[in-house]
Protein backbone atom coordinates (compact mmCIF):
# COMPACT_ATOMS: atom_id res chain seq x y z
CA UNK A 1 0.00 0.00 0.00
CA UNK A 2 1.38 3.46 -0.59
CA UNK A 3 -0.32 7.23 -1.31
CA UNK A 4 -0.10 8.82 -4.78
CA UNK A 5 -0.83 12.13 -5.58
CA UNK A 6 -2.01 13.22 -9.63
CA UNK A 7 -2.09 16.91 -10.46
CA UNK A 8 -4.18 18.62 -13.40
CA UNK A 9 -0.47 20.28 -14.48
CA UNK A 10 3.15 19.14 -15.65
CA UNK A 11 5.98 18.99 -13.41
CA UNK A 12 8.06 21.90 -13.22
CA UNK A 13 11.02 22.10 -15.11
CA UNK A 14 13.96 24.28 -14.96
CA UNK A 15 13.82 26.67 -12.65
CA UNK A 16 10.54 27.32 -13.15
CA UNK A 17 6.95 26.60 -11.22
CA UNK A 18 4.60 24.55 -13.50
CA UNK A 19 1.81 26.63 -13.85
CA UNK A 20 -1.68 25.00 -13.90
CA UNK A 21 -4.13 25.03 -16.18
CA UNK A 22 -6.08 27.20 -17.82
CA UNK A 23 -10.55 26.83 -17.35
CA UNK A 24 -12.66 28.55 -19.67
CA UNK A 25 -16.52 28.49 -17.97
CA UNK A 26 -18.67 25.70 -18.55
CA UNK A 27 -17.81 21.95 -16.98
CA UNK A 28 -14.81 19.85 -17.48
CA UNK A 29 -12.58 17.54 -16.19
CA UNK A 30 -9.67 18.13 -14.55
CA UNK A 31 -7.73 14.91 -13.86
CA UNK A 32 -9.27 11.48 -14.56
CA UNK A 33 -7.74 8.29 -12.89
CA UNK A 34 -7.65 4.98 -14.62
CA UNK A 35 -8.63 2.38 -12.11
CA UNK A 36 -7.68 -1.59 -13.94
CA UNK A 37 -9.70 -4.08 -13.22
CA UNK A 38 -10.05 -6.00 -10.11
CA UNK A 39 -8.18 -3.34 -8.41
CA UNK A 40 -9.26 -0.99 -6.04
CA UNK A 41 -8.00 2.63 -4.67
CA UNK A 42 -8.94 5.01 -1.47
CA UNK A 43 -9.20 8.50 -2.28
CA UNK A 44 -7.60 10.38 0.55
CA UNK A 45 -7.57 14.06 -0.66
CA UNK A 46 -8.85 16.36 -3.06
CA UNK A 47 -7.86 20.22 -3.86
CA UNK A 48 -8.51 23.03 -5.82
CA UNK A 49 -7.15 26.20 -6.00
CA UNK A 50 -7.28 29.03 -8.49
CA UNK A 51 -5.64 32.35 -9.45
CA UNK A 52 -8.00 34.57 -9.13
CA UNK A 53 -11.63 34.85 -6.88
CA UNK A 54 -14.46 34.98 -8.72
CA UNK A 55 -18.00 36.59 -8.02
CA UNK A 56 -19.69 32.71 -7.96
CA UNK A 57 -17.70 30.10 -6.46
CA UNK A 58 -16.47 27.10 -8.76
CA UNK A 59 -18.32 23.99 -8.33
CA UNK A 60 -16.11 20.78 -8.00
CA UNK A 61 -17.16 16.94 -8.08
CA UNK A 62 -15.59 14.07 -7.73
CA UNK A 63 -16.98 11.47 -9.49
CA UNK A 64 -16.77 7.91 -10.94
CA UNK A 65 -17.84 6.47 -14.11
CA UNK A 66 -17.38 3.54 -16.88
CA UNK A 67 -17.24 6.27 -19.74
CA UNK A 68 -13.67 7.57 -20.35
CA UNK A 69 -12.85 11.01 -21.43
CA UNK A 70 -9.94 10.70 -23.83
CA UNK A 71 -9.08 14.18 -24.89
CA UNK A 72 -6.29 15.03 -21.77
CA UNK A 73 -2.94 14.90 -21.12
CA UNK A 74 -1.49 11.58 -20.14
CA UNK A 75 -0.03 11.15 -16.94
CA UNK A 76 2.92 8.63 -16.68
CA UNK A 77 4.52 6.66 -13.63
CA UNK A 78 6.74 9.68 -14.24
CA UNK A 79 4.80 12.47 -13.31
CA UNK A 80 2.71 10.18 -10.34
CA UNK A 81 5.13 9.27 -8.07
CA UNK A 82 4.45 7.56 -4.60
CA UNK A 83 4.30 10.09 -1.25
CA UNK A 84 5.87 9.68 1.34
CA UNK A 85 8.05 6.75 0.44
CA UNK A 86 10.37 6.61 -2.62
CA UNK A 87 10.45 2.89 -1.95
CA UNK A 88 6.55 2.40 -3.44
CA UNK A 89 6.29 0.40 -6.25
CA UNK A 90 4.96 3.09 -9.48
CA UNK A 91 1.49 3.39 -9.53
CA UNK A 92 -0.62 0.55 -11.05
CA UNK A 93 -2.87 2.44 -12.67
CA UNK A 94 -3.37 2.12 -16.28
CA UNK A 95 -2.16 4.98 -17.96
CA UNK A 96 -2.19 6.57 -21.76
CA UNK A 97 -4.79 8.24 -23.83
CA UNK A 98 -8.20 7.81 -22.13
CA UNK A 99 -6.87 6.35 -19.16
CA UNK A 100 -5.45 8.19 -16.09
CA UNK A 101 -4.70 11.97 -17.47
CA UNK A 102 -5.25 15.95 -16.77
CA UNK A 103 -6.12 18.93 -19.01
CA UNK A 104 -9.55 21.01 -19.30
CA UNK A 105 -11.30 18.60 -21.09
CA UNK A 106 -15.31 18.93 -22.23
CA UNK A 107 -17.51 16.23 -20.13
CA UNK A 108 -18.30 13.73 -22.90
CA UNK A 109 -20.82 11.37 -20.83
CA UNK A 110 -22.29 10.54 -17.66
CA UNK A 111 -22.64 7.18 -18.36
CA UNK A 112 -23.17 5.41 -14.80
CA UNK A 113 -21.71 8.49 -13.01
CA UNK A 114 -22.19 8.66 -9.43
CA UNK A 115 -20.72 11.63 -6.97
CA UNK A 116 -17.92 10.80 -4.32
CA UNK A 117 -18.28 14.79 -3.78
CA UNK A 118 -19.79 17.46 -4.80
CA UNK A 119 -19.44 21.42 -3.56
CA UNK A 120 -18.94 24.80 -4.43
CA UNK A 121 -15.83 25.77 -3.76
CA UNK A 122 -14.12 29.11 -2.80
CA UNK A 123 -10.57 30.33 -4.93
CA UNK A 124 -8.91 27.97 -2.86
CA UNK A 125 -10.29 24.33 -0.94
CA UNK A 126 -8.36 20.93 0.46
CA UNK A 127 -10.21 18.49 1.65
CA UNK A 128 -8.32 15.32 3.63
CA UNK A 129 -11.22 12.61 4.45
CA UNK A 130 -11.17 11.23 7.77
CA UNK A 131 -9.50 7.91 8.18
CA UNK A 132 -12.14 5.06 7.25
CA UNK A 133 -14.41 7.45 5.57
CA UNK A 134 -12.64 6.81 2.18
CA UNK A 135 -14.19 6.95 -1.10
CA UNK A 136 -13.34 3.18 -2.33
CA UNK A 137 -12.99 2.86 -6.56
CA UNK A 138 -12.92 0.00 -8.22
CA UNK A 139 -12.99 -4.18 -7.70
CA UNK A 140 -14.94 -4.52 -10.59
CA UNK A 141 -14.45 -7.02 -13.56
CA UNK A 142 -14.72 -3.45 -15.54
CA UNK A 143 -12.17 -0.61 -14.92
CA UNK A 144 -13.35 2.23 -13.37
CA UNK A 145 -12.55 5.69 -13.73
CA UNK A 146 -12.11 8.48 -10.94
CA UNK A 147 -12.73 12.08 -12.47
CA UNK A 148 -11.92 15.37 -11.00
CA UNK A 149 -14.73 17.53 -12.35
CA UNK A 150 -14.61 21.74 -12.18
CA UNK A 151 -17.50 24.62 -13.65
CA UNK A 152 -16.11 27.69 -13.60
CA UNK A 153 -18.05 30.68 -13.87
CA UNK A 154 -14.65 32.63 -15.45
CA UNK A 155 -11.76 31.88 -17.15
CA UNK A 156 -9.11 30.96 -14.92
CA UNK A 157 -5.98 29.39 -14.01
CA UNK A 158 -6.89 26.61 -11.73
CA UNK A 159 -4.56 23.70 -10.16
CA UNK A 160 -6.35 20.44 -8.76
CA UNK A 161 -4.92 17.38 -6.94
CA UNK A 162 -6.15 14.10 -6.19
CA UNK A 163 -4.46 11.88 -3.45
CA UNK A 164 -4.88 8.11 -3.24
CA UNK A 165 -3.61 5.09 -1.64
CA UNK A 166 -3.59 1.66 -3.67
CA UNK A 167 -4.46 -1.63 -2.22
């Protein structure tokens, strides 16, 4: 068992600060987790933050569902890495194009969605869920995906998180 952590942005690079990424209004998702099958994950923590407050509050949900969204970035055992111990084993999720990923992409389906989470958020939230109060994904025959879901009502920068530990 160890805790992951994906991010809706690239590593930084250089000497630089990878920025995060930029929301136009309307809803879409921010980092999606692959979950294979017959494996299951606890989500541990969630958070949002963004550059700038806006008049309405941006509503966040955390969600899973059988319906990939395939137009994000592709996360890599590279850019998840285990917390807290360099010793973990990479993560097993799948990863690639429609599999575990980030980006501002459009909400294609809610094909057998249900809600882990769902809130309006301020410019900046973190939430840590109390020890045995875990959302549980997966330990289905069918993979299941995780997706970090944000509607903002402005464009702007936002930078998401999504902590996990693997069974």
């Amino acid at each position: 068992m160890g805790l992951y952590r994906a991010d809706n942005a690239a590593l930084s690079t250089g000497v630089a600060v990878g920025a995060g990424t930029s929301y136009t209004t309307g809803a879409k998702v921010a980092i999606q987790l692959n979950v294979p099958d017959n494996m299951t994950i606890y989500i541990t923590e969630i958070g949002w933050s963004q550059d700038v407050a806006t008049a309405t509050n941006t509503l966040m949900e955390l969600a899973t569902t059988d319906a990939a969204t395939t137009s994000l970035t592709t996360h890599t055992t590279t850019t998840i890495k285990p917390l807290l111990n360099n010793q973990n084993a990479a993560s097993r999720l799948t990863m690639g194009t429609g599999a575990t990923g980030y980006g501002a992409a459009t909400i294609i389906t809610n094909t057998t969605l249900r809600t882990l989470h769902k809130l309006y958020v301020p410019q900046t939230y973190v939430y840590t869920y109390p020890l045995g109060t875990y959302p549980v994904v997966g330990n289905a025959t069918a993979e299941s995906f995780v997706q970090l879901r944000v509607n903002t009502t402005a464009t702007v920068n936002g930078y998401c998180w999504i902590v996990w530990d693997e069974e």
